[in-house]
Protein backbone atom coordinates (compact mmCIF):
# COMPACT_ATOMS: atom_id res chain seq x y z
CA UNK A 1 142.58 132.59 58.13
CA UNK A 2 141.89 128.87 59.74
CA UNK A 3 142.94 129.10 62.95
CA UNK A 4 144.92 126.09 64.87
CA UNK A 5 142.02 125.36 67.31
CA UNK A 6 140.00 125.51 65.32
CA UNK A 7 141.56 123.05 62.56
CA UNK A 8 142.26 120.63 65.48
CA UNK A 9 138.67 120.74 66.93
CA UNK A 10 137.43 119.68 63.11
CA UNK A 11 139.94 116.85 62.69
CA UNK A 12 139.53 115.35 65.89
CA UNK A 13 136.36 114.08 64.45
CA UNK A 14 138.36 111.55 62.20
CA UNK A 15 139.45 108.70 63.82
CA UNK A 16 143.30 108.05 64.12
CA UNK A 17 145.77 105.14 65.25
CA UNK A 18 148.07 105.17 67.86
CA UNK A 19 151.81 104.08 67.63
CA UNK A 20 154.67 104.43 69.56
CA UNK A 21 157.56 104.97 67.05
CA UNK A 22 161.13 103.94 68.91
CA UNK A 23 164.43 103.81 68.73
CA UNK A 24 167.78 103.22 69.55
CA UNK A 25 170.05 106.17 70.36
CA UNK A 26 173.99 106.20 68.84
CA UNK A 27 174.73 106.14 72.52
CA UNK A 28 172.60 103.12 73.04
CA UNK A 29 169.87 104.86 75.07
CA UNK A 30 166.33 103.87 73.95
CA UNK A 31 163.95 106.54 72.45
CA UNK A 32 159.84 106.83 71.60
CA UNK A 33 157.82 109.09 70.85
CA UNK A 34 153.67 109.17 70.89
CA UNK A 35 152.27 109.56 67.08
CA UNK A 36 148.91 109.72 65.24
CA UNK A 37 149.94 110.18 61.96
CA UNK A 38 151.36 106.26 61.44
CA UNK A 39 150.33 105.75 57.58
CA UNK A 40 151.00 102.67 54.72
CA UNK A 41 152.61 104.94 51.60
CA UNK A 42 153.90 102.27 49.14
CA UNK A 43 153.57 98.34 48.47
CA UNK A 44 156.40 98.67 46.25
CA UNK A 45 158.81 99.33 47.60
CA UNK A 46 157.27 98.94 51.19
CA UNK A 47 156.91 102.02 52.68
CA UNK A 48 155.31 103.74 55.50
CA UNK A 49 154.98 107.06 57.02
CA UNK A 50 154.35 109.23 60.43
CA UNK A 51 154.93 113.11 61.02
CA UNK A 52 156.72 114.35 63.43
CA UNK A 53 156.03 117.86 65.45
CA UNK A 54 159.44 119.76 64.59
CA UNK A 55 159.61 120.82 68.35
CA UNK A 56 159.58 116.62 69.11
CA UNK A 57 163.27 116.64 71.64
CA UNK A 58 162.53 112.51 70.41
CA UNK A 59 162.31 112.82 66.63
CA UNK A 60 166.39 114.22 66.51
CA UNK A 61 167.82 111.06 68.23
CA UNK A 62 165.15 108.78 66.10
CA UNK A 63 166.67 110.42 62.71
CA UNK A 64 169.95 110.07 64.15
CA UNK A 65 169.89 106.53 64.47
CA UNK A 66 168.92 106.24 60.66
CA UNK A 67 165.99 103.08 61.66
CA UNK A 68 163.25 102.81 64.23
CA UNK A 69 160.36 100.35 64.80
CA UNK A 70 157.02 101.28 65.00
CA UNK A 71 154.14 99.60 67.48
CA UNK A 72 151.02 99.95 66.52
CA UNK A 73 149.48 99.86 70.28
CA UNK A 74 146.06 98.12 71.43
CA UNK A 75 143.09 99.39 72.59
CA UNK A 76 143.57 97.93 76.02
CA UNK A 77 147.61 100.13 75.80
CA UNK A 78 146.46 103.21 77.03
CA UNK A 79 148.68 103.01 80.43
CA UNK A 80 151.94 102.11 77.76
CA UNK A 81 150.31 105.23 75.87
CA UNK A 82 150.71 107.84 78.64
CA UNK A 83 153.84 106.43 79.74
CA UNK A 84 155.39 107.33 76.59
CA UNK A 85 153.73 110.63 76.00
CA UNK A 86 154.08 111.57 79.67
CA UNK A 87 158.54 110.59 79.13
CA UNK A 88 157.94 108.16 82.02
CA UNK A 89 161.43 106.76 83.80
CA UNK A 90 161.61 103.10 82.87
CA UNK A 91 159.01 102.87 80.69
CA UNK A 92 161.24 101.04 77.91
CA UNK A 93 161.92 98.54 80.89
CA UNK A 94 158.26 98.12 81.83
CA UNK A 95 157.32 97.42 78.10
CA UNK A 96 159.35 96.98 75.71
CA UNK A 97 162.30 94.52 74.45
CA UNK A 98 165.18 95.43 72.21
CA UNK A 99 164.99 94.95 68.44
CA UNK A 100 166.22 95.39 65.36
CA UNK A 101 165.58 98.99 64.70
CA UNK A 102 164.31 100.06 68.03
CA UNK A 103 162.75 98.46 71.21
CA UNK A 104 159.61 96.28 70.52
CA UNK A 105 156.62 97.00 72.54
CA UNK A 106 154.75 93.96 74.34
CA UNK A 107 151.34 93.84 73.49
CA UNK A 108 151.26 95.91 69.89
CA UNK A 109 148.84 94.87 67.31
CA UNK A 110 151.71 95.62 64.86
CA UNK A 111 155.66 95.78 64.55
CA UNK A 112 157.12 97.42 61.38
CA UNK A 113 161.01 97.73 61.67
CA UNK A 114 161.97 100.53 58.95
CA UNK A 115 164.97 102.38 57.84
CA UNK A 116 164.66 105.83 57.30
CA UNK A 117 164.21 106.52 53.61
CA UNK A 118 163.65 110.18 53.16
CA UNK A 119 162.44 113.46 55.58
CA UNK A 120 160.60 115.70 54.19
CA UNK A 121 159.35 119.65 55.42
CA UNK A 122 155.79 119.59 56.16
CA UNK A 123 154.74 122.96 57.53
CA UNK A 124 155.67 122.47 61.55
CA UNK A 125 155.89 118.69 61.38
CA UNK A 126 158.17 116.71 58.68
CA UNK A 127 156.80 113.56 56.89
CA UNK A 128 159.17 110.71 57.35
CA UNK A 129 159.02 108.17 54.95
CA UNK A 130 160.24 104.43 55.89
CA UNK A 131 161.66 101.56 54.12
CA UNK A 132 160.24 98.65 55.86
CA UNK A 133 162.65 95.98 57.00
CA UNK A 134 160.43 93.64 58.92
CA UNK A 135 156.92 93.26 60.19
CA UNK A 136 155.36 91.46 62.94
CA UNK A 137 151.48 91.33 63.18
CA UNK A 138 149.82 90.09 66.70
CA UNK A 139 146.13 89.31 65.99
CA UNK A 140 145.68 87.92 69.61
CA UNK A 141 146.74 91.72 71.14
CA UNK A 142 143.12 92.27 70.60
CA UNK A 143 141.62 95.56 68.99
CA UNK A 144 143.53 98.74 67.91
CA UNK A 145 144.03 102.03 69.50
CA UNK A 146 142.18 104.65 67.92
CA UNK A 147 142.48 108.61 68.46
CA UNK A 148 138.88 110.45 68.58
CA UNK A 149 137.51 113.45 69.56
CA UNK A 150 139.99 113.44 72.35
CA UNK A 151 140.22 110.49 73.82
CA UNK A 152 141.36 106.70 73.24
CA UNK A 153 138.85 104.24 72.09
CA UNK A 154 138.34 100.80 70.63
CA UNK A 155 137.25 100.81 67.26
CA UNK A 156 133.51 100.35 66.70
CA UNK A 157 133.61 97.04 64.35
């Protein structure tokens, strides 16, 4: 049997983006959470994707509010990175800006506002599919974060 580790130590050695999806909670707190897994899934009808650990405490309010935005965060975002993964206090205030779906991060390479379309089981994560609303590309943020062998990087263009 393929251990965890072990699958994790393997596919670290692909490449993946960093996002922050966000939202806004039903008692108009802001929520985020830290994913890898941010994916394009349809043209028609515009869809993406991300998946969720089931243990998330960030993914229940997200699916609660029924929409969430997510920022597709620069190279030069790792500080806005580890203040979301880390749960920082007032990290919404030191980046981000309400929106439509869920605050906005200042800085992202990419916006996509979404409604949630469908969740689906996926072993200990679930794949949650979005209908996108809106999207906001910001070519002058620079370069992409990308996930790799354990650490953040620019990619290599």
């Amino acid at each position: 049997m393929l251990g965890t580790a072990e699958l994790r130590r393997a596919l670290g050695h692909y490449p993946t983006g960093v996002s922050v999806v966000t939202a806004t909670g039903a008692d108009g707190t802001p929520v985020g959470m830290v994913v890898g897994t941010f994916t394009s899934v349809s043209l028609d009808p515009p869809l993406v994707g991300f998946l969720p650990d089931r243990r998330s405490t960030s993914w229940p309010r997200i699916r609660a509010a029924g929409r969430f935005c997510v920022n597709v965060l620069a190279a030069s975002q790792e500080e806005v990175c580890r203040d979301f993964a880390d749960k920082r206090p007032g990290r919404f205030e030191a980046h981000g800006e309400p929106g439509p779906c869920g605050p906005r991060l200042a800085g992202a390479v990419l916006r996509v506002d979404c409604d949630v379309d469908r969740v689906l089981p996926a072993g200990d994560h679930e794949l949650v599919l979005g209908r996108v609303r809106a999207l906001e590309a910001s070519p002058e943020a620079g370069e992409p974060m990308v996930f790799w062998r354990g650490r953040y990087a620019a990619p290599a263009v």
